[in-house]
C-alpha atoms as a PDB file:
ATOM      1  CA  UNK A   1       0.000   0.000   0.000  1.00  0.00           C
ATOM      2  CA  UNK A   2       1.016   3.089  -1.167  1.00  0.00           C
ATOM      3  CA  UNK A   3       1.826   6.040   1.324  1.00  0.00           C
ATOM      4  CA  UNK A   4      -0.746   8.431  -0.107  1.00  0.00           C
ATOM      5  CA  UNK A   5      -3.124   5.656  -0.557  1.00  0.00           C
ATOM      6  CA  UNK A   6      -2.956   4.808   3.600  1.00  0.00           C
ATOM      7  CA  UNK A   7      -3.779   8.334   4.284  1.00  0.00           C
ATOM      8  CA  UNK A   8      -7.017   7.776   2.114  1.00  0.00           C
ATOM      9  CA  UNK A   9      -7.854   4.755   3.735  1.00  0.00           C
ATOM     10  CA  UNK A  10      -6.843   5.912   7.155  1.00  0.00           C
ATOM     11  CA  UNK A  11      -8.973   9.244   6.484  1.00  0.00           C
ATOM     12  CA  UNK A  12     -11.971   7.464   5.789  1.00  0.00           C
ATOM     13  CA  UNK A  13     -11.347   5.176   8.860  1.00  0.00           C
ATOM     14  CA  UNK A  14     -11.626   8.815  10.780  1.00  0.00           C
ATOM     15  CA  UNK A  15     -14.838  10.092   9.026  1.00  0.00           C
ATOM     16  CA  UNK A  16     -16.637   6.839  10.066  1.00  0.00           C
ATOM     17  CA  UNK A  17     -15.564   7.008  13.455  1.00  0.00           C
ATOM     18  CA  UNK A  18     -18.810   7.921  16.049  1.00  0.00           C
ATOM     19  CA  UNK A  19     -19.534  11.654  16.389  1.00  0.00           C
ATOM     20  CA  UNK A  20     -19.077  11.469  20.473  1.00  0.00           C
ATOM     21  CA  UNK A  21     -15.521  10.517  19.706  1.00  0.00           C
ATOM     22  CA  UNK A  22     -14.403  12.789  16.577  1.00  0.00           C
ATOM     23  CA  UNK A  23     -16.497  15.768  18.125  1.00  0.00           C
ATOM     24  CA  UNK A  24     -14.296  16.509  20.765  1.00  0.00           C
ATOM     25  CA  UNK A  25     -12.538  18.985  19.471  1.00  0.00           C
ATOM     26  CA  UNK A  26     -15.132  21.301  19.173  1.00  0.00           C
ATOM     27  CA  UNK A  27     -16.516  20.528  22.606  1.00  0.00           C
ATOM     28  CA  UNK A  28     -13.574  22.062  24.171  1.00  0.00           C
ATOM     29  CA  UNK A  29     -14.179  24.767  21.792  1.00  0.00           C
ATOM     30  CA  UNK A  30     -17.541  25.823  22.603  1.00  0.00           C
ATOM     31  CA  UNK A  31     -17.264  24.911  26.687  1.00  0.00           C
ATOM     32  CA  UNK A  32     -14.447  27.286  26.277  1.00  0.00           C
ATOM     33  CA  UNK A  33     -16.278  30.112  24.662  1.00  0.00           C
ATOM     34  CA  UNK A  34     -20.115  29.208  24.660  1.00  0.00           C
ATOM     35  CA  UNK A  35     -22.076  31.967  26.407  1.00  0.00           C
ATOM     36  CA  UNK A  36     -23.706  31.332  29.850  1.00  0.00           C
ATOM     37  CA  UNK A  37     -26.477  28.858  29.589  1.00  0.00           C
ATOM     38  CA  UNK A  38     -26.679  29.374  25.587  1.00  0.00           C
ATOM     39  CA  UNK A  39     -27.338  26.818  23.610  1.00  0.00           C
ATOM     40  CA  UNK A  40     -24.342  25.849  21.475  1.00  0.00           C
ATOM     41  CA  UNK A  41     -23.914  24.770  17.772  1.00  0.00           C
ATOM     42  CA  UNK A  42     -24.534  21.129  18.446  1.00  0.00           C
ATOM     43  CA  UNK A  43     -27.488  21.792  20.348  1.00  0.00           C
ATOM     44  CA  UNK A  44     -26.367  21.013  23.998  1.00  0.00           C
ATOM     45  CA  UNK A  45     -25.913  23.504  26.833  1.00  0.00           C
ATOM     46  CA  UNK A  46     -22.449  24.237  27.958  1.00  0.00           C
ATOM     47  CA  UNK A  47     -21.863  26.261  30.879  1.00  0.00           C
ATOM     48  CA  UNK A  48     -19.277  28.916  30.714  1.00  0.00           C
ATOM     49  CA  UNK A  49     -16.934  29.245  33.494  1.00  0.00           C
ATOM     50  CA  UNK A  50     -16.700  32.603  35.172  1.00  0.00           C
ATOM     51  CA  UNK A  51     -13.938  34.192  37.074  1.00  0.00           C
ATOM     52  CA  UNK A  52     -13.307  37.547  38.376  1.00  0.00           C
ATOM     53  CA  UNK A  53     -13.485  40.546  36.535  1.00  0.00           C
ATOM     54  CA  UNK A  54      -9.902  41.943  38.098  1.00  0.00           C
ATOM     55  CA  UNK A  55      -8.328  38.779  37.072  1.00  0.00           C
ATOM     56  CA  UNK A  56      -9.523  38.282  33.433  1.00  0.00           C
ATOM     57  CA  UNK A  57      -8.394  41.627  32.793  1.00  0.00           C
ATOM     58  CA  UNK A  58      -4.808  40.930  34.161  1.00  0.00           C
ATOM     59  CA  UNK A  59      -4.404  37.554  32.660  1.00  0.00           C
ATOM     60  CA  UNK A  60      -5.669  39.637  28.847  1.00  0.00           C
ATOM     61  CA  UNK A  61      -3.079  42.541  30.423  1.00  0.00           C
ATOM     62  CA  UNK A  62      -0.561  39.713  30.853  1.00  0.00           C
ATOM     63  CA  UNK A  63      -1.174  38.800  27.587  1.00  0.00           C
ATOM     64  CA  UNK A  64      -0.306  41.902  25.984  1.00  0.00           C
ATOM     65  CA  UNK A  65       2.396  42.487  27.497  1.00  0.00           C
ATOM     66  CA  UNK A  66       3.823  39.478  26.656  1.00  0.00           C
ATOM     67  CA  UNK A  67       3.097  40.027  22.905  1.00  0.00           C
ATOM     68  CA  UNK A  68       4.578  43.848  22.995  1.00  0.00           C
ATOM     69  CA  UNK A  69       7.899  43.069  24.994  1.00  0.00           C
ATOM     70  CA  UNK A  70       8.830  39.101  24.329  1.00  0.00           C
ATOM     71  CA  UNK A  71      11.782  38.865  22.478  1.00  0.00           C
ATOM     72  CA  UNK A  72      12.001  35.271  22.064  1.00  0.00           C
ATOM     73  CA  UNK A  73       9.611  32.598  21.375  1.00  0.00           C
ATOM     74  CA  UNK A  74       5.902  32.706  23.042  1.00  0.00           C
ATOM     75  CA  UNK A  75       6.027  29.283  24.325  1.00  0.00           C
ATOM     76  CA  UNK A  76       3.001  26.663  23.308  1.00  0.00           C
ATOM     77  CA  UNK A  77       0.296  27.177  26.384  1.00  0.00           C
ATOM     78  CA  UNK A  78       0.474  31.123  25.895  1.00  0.00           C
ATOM     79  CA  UNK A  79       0.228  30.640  21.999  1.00  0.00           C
ATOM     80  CA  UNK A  80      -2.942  28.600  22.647  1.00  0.00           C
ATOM     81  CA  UNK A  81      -4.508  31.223  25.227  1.00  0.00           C
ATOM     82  CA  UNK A  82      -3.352  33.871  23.024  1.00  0.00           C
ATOM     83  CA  UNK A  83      -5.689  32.186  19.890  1.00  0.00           C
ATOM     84  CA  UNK A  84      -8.497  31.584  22.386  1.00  0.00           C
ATOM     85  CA  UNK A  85      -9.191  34.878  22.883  1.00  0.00           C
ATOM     86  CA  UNK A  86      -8.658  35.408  19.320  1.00  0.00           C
ATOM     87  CA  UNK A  87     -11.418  32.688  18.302  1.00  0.00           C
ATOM     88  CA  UNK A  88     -13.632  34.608  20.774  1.00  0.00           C
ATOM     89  CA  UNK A  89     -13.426  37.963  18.911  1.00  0.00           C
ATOM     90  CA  UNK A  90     -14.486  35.654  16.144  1.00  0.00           C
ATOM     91  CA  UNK A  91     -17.572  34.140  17.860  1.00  0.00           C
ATOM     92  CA  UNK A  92     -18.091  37.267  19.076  1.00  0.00           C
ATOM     93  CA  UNK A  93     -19.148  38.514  15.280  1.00  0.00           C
ATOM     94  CA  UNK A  94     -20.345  35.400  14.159  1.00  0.00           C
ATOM     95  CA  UNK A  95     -22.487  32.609  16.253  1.00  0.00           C
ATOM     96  CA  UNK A  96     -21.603  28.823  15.078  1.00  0.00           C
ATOM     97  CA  UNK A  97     -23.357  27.084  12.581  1.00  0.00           C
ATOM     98  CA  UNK A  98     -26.373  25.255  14.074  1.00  0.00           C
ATOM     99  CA  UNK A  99     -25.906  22.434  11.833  1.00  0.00           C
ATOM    100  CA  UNK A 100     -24.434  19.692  13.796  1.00  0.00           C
ATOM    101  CA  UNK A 101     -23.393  16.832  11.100  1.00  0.00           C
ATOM    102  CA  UNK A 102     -21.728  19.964   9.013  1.00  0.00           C
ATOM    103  CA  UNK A 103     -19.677  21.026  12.356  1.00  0.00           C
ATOM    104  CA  UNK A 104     -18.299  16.867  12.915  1.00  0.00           C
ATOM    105  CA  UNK A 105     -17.747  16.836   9.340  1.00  0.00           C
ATOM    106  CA  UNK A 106     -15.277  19.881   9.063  1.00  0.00           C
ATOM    107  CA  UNK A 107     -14.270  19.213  12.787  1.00  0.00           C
ATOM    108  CA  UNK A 108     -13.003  15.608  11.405  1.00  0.00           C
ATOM    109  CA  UNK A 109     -11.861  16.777   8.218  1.00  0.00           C
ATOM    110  CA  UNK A 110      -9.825  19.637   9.749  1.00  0.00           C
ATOM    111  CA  UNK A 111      -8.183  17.626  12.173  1.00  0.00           C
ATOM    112  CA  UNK A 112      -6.917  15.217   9.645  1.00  0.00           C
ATOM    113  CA  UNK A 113      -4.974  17.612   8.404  1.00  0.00           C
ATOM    114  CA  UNK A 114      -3.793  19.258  11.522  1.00  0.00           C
ATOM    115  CA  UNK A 115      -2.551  15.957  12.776  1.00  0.00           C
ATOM    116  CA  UNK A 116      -0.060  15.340   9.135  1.00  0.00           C
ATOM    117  CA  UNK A 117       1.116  18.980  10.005  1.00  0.00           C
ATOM    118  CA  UNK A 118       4.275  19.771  11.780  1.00  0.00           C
ATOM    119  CA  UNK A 119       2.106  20.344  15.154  1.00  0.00           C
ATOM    120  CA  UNK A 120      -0.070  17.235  15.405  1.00  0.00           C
ATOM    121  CA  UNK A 121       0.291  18.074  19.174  1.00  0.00           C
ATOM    122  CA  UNK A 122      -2.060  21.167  19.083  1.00  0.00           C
ATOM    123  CA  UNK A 123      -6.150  21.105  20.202  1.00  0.00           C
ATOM    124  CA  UNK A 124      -7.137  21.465  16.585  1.00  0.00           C
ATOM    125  CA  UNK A 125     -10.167  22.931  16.428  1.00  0.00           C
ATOM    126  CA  UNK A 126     -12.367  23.273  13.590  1.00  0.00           C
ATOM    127  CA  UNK A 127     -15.730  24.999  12.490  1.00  0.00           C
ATOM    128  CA  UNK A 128     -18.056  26.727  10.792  1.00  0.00           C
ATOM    129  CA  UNK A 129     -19.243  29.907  11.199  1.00  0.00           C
ATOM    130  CA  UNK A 130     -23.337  31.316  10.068  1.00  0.00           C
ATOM    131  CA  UNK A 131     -22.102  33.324   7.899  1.00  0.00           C
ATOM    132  CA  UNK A 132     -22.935  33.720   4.138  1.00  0.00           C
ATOM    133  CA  UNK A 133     -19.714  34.951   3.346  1.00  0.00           C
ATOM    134  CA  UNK A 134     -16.792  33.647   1.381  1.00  0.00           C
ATOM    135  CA  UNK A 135     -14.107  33.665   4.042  1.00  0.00           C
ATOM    136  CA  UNK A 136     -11.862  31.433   6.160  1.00  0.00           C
ATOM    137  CA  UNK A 137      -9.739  32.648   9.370  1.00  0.00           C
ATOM    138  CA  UNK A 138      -7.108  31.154  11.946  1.00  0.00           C
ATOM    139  CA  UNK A 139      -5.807  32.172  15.549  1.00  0.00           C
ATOM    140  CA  UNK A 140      -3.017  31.000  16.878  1.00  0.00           C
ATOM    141  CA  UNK A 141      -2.869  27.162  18.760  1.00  0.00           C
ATOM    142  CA  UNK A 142      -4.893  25.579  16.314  1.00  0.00           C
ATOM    143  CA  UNK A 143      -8.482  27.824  16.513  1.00  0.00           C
ATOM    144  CA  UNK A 144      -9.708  27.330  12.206  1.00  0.00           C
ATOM    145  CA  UNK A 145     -13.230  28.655  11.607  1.00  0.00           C
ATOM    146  CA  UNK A 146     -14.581  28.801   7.877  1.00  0.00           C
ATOM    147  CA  UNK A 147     -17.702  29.997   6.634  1.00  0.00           C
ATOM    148  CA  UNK A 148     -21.010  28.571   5.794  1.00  0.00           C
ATOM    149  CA  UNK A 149     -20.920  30.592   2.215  1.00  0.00           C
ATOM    150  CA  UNK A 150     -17.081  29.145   1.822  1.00  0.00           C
ATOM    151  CA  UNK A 151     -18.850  25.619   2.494  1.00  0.00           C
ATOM    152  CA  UNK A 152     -21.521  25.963   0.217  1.00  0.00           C
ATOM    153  CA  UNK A 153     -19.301  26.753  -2.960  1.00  0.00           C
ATOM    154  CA  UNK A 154     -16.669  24.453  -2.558  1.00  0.00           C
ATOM    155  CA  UNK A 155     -16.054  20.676  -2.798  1.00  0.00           C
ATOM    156  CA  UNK A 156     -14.271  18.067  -0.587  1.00  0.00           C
ATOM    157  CA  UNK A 157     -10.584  18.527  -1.736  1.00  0.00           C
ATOM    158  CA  UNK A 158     -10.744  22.742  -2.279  1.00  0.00           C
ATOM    159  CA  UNK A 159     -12.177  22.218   1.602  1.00  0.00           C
ATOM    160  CA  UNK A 160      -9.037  20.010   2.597  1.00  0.00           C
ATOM    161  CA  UNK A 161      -6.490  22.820  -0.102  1.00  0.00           C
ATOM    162  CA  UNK A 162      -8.404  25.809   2.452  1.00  0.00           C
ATOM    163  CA  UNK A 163      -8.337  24.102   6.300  1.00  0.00           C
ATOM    164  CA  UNK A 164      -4.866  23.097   4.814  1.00  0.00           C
ATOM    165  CA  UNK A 165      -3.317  26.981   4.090  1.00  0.00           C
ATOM    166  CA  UNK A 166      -5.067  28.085   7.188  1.00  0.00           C
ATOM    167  CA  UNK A 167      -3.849  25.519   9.398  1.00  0.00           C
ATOM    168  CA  UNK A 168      -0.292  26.496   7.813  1.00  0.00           C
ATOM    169  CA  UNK A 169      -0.922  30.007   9.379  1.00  0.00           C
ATOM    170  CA  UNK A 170      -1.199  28.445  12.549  1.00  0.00           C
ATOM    171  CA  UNK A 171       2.445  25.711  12.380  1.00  0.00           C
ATOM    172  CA  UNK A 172       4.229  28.859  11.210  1.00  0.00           C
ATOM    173  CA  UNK A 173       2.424  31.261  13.750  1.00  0.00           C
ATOM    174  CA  UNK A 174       1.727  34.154  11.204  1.00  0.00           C
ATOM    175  CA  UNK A 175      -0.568  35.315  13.121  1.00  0.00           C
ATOM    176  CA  UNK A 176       1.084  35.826  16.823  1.00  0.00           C
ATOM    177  CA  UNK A 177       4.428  36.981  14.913  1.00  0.00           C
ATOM    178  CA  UNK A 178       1.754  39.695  13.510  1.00  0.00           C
ATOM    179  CA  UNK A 179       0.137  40.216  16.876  1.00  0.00           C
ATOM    180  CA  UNK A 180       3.289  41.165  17.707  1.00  0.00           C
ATOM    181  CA  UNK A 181       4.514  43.174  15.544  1.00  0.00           C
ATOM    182  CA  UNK A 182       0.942  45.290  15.930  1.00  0.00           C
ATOM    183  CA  UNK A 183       1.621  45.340  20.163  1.00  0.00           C
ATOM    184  CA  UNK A 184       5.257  46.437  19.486  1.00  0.00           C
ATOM    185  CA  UNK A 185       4.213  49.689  17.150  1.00  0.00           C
ATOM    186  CA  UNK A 186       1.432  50.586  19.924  1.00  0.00           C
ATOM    187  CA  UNK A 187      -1.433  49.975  17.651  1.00  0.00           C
ATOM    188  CA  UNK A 188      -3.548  48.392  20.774  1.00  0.00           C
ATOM    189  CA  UNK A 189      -3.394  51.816  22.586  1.00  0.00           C
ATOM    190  CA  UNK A 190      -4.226  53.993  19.489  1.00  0.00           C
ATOM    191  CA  UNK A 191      -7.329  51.034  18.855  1.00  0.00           C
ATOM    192  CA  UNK A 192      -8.451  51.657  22.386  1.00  0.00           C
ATOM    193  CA  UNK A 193      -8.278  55.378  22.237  1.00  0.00           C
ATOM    194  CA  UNK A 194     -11.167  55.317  19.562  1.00  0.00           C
ATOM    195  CA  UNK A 195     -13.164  53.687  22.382  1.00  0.00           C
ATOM    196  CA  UNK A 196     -13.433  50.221  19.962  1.00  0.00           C
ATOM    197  CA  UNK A 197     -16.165  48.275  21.828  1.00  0.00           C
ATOM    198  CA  UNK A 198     -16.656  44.817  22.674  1.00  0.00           C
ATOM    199  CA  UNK A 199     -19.980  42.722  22.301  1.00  0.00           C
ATOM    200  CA  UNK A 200     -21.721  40.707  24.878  1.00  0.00           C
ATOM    201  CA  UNK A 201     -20.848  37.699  22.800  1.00  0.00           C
ATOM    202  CA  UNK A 202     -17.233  38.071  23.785  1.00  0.00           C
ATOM    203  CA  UNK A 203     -17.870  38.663  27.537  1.00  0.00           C
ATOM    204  CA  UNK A 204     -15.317  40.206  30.027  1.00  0.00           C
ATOM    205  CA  UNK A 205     -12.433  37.389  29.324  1.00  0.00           C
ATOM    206  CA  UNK A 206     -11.365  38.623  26.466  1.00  0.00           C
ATOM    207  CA  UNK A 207      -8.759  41.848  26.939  1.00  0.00           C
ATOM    208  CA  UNK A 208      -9.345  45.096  25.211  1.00  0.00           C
ATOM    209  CA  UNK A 209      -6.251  45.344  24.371  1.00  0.00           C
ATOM    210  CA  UNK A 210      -5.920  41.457  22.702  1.00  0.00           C
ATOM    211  CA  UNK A 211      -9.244  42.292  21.387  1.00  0.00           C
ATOM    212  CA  UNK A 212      -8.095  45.669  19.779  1.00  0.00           C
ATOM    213  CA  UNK A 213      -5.201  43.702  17.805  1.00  0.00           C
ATOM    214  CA  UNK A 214      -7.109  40.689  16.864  1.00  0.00           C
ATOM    215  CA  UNK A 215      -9.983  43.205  15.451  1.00  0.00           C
ATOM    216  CA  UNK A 216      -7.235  44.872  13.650  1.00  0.00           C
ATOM    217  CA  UNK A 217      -5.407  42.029  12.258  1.00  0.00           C
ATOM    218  CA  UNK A 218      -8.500  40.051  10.713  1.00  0.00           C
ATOM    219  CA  UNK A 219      -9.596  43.434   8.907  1.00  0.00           C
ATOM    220  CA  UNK A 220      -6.133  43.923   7.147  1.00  0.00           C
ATOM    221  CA  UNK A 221      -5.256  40.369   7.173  1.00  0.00           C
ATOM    222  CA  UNK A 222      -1.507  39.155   7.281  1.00  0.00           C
ATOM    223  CA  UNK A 223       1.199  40.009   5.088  1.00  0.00           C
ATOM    224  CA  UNK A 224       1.170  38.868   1.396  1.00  0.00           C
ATOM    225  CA  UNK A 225       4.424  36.937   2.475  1.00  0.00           C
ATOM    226  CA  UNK A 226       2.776  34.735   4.923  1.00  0.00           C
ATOM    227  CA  UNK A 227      -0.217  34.579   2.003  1.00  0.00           C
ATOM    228  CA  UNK A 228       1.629  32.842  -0.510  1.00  0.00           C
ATOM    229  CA  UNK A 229       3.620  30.554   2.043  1.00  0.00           C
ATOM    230  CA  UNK A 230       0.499  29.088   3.584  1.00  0.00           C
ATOM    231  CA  UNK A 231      -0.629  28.402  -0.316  1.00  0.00           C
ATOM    232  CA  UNK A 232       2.357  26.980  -0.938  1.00  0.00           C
ATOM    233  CA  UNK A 233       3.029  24.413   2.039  1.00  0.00           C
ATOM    234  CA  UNK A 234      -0.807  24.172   2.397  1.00  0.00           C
ATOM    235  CA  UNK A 235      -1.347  21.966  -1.118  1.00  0.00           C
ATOM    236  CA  UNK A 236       1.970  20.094   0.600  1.00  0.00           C
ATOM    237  CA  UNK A 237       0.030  19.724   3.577  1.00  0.00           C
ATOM    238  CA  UNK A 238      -3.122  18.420   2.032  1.00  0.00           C
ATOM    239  CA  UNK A 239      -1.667  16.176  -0.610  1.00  0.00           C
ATOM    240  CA  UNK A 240       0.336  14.543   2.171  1.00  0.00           C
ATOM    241  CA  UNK A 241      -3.284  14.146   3.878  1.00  0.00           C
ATOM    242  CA  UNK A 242      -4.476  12.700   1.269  1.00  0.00           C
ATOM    243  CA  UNK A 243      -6.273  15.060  -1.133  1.00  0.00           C
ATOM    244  CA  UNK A 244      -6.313  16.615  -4.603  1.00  0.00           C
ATOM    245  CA  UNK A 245      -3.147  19.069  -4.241  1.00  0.00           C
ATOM    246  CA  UNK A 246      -4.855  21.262  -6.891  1.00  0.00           C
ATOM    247  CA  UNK A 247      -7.798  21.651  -4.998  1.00  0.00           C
ATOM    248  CA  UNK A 248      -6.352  25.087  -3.153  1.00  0.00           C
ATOM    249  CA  UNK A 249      -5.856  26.281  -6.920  1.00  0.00           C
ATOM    250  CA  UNK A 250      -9.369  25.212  -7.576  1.00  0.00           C
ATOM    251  CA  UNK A 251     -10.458  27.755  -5.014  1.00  0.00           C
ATOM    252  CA  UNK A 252      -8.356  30.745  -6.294  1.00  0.00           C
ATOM    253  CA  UNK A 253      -9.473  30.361  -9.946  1.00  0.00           C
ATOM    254  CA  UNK A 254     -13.320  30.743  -8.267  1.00  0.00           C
ATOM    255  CA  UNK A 255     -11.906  33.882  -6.642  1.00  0.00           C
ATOM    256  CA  UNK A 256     -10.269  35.082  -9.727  1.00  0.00           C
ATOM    257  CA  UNK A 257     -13.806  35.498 -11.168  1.00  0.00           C
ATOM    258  CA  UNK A 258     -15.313  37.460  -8.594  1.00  0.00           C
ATOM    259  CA  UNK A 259     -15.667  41.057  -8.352  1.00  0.00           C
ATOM    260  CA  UNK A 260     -14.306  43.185  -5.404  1.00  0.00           C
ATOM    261  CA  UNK A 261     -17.558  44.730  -5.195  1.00  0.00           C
ATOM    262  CA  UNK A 262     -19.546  41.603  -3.967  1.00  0.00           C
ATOM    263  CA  UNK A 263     -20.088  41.816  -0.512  1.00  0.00           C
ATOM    264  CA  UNK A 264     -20.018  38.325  -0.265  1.00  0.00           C
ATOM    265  CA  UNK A 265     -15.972  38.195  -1.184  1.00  0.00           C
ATOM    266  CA  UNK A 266     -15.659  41.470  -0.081  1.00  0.00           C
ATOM    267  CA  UNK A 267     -13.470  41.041   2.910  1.00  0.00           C
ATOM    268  CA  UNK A 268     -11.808  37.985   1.505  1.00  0.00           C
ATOM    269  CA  UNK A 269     -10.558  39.359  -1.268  1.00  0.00           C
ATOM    270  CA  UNK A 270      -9.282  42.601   0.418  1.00  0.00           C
ATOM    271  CA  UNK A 271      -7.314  40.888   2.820  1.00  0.00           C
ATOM    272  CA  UNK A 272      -5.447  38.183   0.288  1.00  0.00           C
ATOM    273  CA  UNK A 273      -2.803  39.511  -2.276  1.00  0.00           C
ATOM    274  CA  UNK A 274      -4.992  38.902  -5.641  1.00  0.00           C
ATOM    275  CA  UNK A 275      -6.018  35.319  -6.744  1.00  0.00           C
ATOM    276  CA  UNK A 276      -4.005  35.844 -10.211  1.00  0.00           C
ATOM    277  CA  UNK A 277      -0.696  36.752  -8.058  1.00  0.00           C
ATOM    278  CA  UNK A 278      -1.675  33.668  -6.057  1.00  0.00           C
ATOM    279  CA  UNK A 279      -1.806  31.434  -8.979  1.00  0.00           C
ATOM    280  CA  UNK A 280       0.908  32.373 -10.005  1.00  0.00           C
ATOM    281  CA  UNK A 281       3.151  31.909  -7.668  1.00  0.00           C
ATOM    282  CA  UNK A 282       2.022  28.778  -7.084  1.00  0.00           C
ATOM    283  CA  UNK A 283       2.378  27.803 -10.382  1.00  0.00           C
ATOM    284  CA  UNK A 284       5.901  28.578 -10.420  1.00  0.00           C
ATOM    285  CA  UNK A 285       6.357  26.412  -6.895  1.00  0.00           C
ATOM    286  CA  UNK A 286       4.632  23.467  -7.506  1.00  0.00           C
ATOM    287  CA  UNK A 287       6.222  23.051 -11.409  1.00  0.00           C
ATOM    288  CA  UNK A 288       4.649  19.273 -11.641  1.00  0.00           C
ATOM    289  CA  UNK A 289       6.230  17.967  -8.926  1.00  0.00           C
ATOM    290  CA  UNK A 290       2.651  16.626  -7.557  1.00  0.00           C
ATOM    291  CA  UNK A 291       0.983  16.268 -10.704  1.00  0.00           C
ATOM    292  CA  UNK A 292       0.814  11.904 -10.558  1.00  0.00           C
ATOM    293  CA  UNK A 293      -1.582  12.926  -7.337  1.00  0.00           C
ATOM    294  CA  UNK A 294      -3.677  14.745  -9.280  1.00  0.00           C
ATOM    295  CA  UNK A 295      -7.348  13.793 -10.976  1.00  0.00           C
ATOM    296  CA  UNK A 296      -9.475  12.014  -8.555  1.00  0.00           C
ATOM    297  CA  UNK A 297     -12.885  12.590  -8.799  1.00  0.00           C
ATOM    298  CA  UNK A 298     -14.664  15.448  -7.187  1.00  0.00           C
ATOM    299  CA  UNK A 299     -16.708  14.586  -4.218  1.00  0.00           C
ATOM    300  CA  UNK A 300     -19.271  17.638  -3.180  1.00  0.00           C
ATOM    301  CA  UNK A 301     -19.555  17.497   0.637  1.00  0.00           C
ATOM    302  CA  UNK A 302     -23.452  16.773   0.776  1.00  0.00           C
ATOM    303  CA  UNK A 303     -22.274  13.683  -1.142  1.00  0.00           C
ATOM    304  CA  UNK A 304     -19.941  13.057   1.959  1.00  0.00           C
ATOM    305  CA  UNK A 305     -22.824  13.803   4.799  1.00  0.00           C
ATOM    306  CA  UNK A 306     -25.274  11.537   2.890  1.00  0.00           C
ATOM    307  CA  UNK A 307     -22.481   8.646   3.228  1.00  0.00           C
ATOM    308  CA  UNK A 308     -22.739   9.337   6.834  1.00  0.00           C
ATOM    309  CA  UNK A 309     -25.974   9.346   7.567  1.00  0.00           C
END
C-alpha cells in the first residue's frame, strides 16, 4: 500500500468514526467560549466558566504584554490562550453554525490535516461559522473557523487545499508573529483610544487590548508573504493528507472570477494579495512535482454527509 493511498484509507477510517468521539474537538471549543447557559452549535448547553473581573483583565493585560515586549519565542500554552481569545473575537461577530453533522464533518476533516502537520500536538479545532460569506480565518494554537458561504461553494478537496493553508498560518504562527509586531508599534493603545467596543458575545475574558489587535489584524489580514507561504506548504500539507493538491488552486481560480464589489468576497478578497498573483506563484512552486496525485474525482460534501448518515 502506497503512502498516499494509507492516508485515504486511514482518512476514511476517521470520518466513520462515532460523532461522540471525533467531536471533541469542538466541545472544548464551545465549553471554552459558549455563552452562559446558551445553547451551542450542536445543540447542547455548555456552561461557561466565570472568574473575576480583576483577574480576566490581568491575565488579557498579561497577555499583551507578553506580545509587545517578548523577544524570544511565546512558548506553546500562551500561543494557545493567546488564539483563544482570538477565536472569541471571532464568535463574538459570528455565532456557530447550528448544523451539527456539518460542524463533525469539518471538525473531522480539519483535524486530519492538523494531525499530518508539523504540530499534530495542538487542540485542533475546527468549524463553521453562520455566515454567508466567502471567508476562512485562523488564531493561533490551532483555533480554524470557515464559513457557511465558503462551504456551500466548494467541494471536498478545495475544503481540505483551504483548512490546509489556514492551518499552515497556525504551524508557522503568522498570526502571533503579527500580533506582535501590531503590540510592538502601539497599535492596541491607538485602537483603544477610539473607544473600539466589545460585544456581549465576547464577555469580560477577552482583553481590550488582545481584542483591539485581533480586530485589527483580521480586517487587514496578514502580510502577502505569509499569504503565498500558507498556499504553498498548504497543497503540501493536504496532498500529504491525502487530497487533490490542486484543490487550493481550484479555489483561487473561483476567486479570480469574482468582483471586489460583492459583498459576499468582499473582505476575503481585500485581505489576500490577488487570486491571479496567487496562482501564479504557485504555479511557479509546484512546477509538476505533484501532478501523478492529481485527478481524482470530485466529491461535493453533501455527497460526503449523505455517506454518513
Amino acid at each position: 500500500m502506497t503512502k498516499r493511498t494509507f492516508a485515504v484509507a486511514a482518512l476514511a477510517a476517521a470520518l466513520a468514526v462515532p460523532a461522540a468521539a471525533q467531536n471533541k474537538g469542538l466541545g472544548v471549543l464551545n465549553s471554552l467560549l459558549g455563552q452562559p447557559g446558551a445553547a451551542n452549535a450542536l445543540g447542547n448547553l455548555v456552561p461557561m466558566p466565570t472568574a473575576p473581573a480583576a483577574t480576566a483583565q490581568s491575565a488579557g493585560t498579561d497577555l499583551f504584554a507578553l506580545l509587545a515586549q517578548s523577544q524570544g519565542e511565546i512558548d506553546e500554552p500562551r500561543e494557545i490562550e493567546i488564539g483563544r481569545q482570538l477565536a472569541a473575537v471571532l464568535l463574538g461577530s459570528k455565532p456557530l453554525l447550528a448544523d451539527a453533522p456539518l460542524q463533525r464533518y469539518v471538525n473531522q476533516l480539519g483535524r486530519w490535516i492538523g494531525l499530518q502537520s508539523g504540530r499534530p500536538q495542538l487542540p485542533w479545532t475546527f468549524a463553521v461559522l453562520d455566515d454567508p460569506g466567502f471567508n476562512a480565518f485562523a488564531a493561533p494554537g490551532g483555533y480554524v473557523f470557515v464559513t457557511k458561504g465558503l462551504v456551500d461553494r466548494v467541494d471536498e478537496a478545495e475544503l481540505a487545499g483551504i483548512l490546509a493553508h489556514e492551518a499552515t498560518h497556525v504551524t508557522e504562527r503568522h498570526h502571533l508573529n503579527a500580533l506582535r509586531a501590531k503590540a510592538r508599534a502601539g497599535l492596541a493603545t491607538q485602537l483603544l483610544g477610539s473607544q473600539i467596543r466589545t460585544s456581549n458575545a465576547v464577555g469580560s475574558l477577552v482583553s481590550q487590548q488582545v481584542l483591539a489587535l485581533g480586530r485589527s489584524l483580521y480586517a487587514s489580514g496578514l502580510d502577502q508573504g505569509d499569504e503565498f507561504e500558507a498556499d504553498r506548504l498548504g497543497v503540501t500539507l493536504a496532498a500529504h493528507a491525502g487530497f487533490d493538491p490542486f484543490g487550493l488552486p481550484g479555489v483561487l481560480q473561483q476567486l479570480r472570477a469574482q468582483s471586489p464589489d460583492d459583498p459576499l468576497f468582499a473582505l476575503s478578497l481585500s485581505t489576500h494579495p490577488p487570486a491571479q498573483q496567487r496562482l501564479d506563484q504557485l504555479e511557479q512552486a509546484m512546477g509538476h512535482r505533484l501532478d501523478a496525485l492529481a485527478g481524482k474525482p470530485s466529491v461535493r460534501i453533501e455527497q460526503r454527509l449523505a455517506q454518513k448518515r
